[in-house]
Each structure stands twice: as C-alpha cells, then as structure tokens.
N, C-alpha and C. Protein backbone atom coordinates (compact mmCIF):
# COMPACT_ATOMS: atom_id res chain seq x y z
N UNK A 1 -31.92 21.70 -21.95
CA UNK A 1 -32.42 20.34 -21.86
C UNK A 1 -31.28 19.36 -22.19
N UNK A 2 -31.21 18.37 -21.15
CA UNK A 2 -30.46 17.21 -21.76
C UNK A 2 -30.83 16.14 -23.12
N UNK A 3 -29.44 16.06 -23.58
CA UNK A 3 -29.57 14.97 -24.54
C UNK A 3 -29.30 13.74 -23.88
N UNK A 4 -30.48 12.90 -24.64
CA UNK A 4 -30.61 11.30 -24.09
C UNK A 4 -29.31 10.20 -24.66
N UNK A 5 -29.09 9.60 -23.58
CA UNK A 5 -27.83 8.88 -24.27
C UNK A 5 -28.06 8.20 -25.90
N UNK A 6 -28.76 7.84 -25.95
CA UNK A 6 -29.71 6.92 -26.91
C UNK A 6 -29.22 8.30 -28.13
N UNK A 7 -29.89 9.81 -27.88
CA UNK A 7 -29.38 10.28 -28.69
C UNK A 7 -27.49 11.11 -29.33
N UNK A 8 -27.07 10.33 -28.35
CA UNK A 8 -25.51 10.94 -28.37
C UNK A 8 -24.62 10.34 -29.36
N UNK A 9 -23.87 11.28 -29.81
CA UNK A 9 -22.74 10.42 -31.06
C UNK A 9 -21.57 9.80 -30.04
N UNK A 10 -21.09 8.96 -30.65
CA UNK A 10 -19.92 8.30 -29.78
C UNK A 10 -18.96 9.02 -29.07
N UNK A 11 -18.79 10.30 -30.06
CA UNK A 11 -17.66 10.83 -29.38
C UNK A 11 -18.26 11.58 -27.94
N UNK A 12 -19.46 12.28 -28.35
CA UNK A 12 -20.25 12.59 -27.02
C UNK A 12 -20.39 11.75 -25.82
N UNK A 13 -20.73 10.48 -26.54
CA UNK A 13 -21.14 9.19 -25.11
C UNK A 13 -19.54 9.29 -24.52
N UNK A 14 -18.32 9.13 -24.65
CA UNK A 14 -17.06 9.24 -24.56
C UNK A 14 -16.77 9.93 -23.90
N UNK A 15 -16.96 11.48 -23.99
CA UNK A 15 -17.07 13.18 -23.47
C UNK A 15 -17.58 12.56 -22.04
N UNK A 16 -18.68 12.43 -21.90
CA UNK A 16 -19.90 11.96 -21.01
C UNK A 16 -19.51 11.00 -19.82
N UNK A 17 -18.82 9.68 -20.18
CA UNK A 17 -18.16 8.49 -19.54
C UNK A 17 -17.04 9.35 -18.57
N UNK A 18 -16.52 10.02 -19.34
CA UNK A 18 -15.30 10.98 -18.73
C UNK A 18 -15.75 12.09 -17.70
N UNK A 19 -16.63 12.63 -18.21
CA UNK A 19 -17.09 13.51 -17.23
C UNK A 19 -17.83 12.69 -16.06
N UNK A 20 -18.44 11.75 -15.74
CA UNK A 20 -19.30 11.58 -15.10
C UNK A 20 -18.19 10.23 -14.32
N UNK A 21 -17.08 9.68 -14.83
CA UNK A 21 -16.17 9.20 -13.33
C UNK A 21 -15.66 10.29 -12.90
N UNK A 22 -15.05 11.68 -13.39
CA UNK A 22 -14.74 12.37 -12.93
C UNK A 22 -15.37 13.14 -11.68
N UNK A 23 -16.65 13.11 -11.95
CA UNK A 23 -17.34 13.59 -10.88
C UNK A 23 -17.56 12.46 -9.94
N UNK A 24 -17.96 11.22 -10.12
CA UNK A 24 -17.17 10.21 -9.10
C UNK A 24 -16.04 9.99 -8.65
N UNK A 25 -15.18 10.42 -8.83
CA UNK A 25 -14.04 10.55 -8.42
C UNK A 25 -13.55 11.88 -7.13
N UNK A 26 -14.53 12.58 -7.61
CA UNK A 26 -14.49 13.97 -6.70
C UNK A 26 -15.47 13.87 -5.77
N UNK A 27 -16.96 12.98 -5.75
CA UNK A 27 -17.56 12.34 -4.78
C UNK A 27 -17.03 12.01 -3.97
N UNK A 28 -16.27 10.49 -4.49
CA UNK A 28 -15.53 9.66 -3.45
C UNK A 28 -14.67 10.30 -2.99
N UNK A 29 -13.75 11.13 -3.02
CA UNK A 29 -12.42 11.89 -2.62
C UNK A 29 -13.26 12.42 -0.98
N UNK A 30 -14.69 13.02 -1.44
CA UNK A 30 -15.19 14.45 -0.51
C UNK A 30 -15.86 13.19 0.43
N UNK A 31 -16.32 12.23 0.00
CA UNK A 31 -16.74 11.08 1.40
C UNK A 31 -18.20 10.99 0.91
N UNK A 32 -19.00 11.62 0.03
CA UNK A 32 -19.94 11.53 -1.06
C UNK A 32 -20.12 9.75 -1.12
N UNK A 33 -21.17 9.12 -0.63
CA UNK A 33 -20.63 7.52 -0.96
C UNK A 33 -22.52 7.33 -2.14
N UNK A 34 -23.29 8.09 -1.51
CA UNK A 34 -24.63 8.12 -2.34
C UNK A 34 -24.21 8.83 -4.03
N UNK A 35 -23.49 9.94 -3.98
CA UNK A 35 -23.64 10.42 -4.92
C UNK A 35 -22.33 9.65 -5.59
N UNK A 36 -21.22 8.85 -5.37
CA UNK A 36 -20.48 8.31 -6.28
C UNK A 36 -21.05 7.58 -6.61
N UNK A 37 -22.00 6.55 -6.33
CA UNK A 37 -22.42 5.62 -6.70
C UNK A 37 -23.27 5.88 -8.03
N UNK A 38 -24.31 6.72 -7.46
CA UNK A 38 -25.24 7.94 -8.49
C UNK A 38 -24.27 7.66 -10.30
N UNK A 39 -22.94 8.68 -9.88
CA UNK A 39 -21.59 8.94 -10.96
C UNK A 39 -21.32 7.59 -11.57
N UNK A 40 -21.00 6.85 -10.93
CA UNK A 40 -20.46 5.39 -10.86
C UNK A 40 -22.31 4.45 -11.88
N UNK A 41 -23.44 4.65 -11.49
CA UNK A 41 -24.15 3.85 -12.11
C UNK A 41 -24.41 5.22 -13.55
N UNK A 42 -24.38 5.80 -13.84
CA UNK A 42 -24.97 6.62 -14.73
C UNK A 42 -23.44 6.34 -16.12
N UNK A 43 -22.01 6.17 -15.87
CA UNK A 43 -21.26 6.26 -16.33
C UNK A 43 -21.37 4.29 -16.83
N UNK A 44 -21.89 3.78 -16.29
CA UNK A 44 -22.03 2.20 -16.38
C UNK A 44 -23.10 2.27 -17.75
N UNK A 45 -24.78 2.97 -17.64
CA UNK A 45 -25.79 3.13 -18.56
C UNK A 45 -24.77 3.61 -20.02
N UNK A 46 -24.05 4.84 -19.85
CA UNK A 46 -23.51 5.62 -20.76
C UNK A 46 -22.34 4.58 -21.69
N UNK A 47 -22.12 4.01 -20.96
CA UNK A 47 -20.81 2.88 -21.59
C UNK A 47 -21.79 1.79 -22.23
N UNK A 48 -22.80 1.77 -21.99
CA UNK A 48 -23.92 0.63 -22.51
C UNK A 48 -24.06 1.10 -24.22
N UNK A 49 -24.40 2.37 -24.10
CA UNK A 49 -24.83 3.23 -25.45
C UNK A 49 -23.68 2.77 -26.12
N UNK A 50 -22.53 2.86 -26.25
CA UNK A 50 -21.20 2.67 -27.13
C UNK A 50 -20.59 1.30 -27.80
N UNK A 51 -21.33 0.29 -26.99
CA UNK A 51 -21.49 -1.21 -27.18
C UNK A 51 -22.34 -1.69 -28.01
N UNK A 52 -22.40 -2.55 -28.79
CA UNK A 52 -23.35 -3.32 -30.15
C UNK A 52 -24.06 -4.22 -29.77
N UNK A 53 -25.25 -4.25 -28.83
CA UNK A 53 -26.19 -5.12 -28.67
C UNK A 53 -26.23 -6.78 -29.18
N UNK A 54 -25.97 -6.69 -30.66
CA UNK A 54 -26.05 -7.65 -31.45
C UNK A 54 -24.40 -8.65 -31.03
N UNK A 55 -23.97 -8.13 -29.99
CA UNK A 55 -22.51 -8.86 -29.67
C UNK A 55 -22.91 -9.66 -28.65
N UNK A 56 -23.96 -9.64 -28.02
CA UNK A 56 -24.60 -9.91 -26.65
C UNK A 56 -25.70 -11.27 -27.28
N UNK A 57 -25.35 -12.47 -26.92
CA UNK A 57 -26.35 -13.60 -27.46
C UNK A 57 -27.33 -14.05 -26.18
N UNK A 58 -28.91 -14.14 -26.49
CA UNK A 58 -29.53 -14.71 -25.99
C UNK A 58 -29.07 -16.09 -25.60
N UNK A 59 -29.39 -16.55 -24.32
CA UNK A 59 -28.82 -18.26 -23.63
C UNK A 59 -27.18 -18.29 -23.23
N UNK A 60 -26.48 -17.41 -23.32
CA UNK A 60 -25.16 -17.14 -23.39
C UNK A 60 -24.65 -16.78 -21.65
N UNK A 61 -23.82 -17.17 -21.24
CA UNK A 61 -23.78 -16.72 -19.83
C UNK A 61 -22.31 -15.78 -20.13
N UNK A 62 -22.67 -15.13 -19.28
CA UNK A 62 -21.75 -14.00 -18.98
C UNK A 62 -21.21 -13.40 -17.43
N UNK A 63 -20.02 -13.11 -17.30
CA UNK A 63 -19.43 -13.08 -16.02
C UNK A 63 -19.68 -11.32 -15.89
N UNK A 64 -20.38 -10.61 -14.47
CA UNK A 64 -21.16 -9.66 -14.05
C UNK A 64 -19.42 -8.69 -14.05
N UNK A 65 -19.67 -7.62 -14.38
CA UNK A 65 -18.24 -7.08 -13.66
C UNK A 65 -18.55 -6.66 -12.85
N UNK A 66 -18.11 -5.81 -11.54
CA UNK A 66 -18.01 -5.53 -10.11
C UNK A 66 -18.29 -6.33 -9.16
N UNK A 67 -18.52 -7.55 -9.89
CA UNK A 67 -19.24 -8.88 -9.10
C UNK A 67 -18.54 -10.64 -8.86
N UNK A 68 -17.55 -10.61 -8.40
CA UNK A 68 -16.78 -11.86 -8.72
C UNK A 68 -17.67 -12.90 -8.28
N UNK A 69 -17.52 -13.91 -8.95
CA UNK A 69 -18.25 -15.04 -9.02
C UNK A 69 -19.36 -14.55 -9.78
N UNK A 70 -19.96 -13.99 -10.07
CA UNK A 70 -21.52 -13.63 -10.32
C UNK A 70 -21.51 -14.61 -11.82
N UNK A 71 -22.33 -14.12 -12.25
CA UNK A 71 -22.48 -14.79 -13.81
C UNK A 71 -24.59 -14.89 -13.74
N UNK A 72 -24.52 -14.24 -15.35
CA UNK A 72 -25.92 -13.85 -15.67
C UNK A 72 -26.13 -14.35 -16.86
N UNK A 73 -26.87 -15.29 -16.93
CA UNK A 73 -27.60 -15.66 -18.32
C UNK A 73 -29.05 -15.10 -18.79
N UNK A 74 -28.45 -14.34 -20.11
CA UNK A 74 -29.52 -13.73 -20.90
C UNK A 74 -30.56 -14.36 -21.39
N UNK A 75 -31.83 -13.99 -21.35
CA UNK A 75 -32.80 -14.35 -22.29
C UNK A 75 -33.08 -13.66 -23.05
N UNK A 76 -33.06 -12.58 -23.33
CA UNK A 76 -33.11 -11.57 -24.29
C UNK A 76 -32.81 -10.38 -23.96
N UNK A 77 -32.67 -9.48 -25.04
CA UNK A 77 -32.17 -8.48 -24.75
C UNK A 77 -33.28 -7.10 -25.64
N UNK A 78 -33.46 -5.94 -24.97
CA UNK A 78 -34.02 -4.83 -25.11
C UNK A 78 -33.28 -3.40 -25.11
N UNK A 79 -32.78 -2.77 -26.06
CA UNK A 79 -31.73 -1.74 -26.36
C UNK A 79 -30.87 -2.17 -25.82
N UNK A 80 -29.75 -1.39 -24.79
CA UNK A 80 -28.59 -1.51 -24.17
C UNK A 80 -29.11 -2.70 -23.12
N UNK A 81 -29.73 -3.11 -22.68
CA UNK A 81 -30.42 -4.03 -21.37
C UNK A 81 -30.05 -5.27 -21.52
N UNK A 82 -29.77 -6.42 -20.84
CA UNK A 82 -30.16 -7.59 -21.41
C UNK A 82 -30.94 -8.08 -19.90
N UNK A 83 -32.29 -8.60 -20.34
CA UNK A 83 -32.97 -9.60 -18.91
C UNK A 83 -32.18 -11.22 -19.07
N UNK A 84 -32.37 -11.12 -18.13
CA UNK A 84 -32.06 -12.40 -17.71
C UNK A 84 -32.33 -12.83 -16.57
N UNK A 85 -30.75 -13.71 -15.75
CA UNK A 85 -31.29 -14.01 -14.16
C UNK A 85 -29.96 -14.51 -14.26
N UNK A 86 -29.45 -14.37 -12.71
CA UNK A 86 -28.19 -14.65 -12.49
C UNK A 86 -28.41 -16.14 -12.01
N UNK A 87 -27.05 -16.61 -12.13
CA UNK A 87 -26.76 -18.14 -11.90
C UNK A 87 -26.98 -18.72 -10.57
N UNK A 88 -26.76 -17.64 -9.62
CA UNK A 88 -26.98 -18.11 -8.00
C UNK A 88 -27.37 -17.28 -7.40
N UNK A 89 -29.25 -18.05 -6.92
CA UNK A 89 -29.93 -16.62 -6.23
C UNK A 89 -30.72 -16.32 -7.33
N UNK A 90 -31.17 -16.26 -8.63
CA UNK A 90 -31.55 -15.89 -9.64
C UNK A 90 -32.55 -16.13 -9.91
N UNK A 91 -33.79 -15.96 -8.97
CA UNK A 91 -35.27 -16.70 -9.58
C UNK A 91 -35.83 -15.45 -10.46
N UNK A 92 -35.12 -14.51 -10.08
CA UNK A 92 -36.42 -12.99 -10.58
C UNK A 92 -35.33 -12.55 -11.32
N UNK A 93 -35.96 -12.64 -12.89
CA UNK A 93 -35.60 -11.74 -14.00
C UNK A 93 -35.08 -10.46 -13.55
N UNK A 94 -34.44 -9.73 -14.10
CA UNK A 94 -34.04 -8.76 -14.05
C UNK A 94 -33.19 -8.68 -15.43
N UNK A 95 -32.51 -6.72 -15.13
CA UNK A 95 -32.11 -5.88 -16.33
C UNK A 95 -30.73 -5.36 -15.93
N UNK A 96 -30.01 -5.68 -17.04
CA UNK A 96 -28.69 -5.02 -16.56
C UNK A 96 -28.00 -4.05 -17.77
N UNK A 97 -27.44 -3.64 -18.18
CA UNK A 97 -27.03 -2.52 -18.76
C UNK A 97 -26.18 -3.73 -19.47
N UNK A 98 -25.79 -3.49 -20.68
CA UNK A 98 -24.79 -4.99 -21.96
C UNK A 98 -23.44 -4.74 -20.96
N UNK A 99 -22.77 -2.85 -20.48
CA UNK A 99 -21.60 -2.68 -20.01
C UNK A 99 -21.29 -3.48 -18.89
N UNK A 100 -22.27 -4.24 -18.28
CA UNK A 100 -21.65 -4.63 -16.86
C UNK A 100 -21.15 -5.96 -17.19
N UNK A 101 -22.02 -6.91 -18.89
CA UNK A 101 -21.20 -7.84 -18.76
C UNK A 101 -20.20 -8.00 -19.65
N UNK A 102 -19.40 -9.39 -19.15
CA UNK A 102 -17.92 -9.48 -19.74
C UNK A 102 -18.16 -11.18 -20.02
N UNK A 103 -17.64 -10.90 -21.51
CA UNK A 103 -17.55 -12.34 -22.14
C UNK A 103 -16.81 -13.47 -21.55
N UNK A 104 -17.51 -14.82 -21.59
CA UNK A 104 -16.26 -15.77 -20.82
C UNK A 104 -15.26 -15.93 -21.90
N UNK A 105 -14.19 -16.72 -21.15
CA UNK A 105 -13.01 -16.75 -22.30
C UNK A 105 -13.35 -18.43 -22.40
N UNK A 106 -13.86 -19.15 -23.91
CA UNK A 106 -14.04 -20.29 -24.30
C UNK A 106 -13.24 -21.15 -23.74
C-alpha cells in the first residue's frame, strides 16, 4: 500500500519529487505526452507537502508558475490547496496546489 503524501517525512516527499520527474522525464523522452503530464502534476501535489501553508496569505496575489502572465488571488487556503480565482478569466473558484505559486517581488 502506498503512503499518502500528507503522511511522508520530508526526506521521503524529496525521494518522491525525484522519482516522479524522473519518470517524466523518461515519458517525455519515449513521446508519452498523457503520462508526463500524469509525472509532471503528481510531482507539483508532492512539492506542495514540503511547503508551510502558513507562508501563503489569504487576499495576497500570487504569480501561477508554468503560466506567464497568470496571477491568482487567494481566499483561503485548505492543507497544501489554496482557492481562489485567477486575475483574468477568473469567475469560478478553484484549487491549486501552494507549489504552483510564486511570491511577487514587493
């Protein structure tokens, strides 16, 4: 049985991040474009676990990574998740993993 990220020690979540671009990496190489992605979103959740929630402020906008221009303002946040709604295009709440966002620079 698998262990849930939620239950993994850091160094495990770490182990895990590594293994799982690796196997995206060997996806994408073989022409795999469903299953890197698969590698590619599961290694995004796993990098969520290793991050401090409490760094992440409700009303705070934040720039999306893989997403230029994007930017998502939180309304709250639920474990690794934060809902919110993005800045353009953004009527419907949604959930994103804390790893995808990146702090603005003041």
């Amino acid at each position: 049985m698998e262990k849930r990220y939620s239950d993994m020690s850091h160094y495990e979540l770490q182990q895990e991040v590594a293994r799982l671009h690796e196997k995206a990496r060997k996806a994408e190489q073989m022409g795999m474009v469903n299953e890197f992605a698969v590698y590619e979103r599961k290694a995004v959740l796993a990098k969520a676990y290793l991050l401090n929630p409490d760094d992440f402020l409700p009303e705070e906008i934040y720039a999306i990574e893989g997403d230029p221009g994007a930017y998502f303002k939180i309304t709250y946040l639920n474990g690794v998740f934060a809902w919110g709604h993005r800045l353009i295009n953004g009527k419907d709440e949604e959930a994103l993993p804390i790893s995808m966002l990146v702090k603005l620079k003041d």
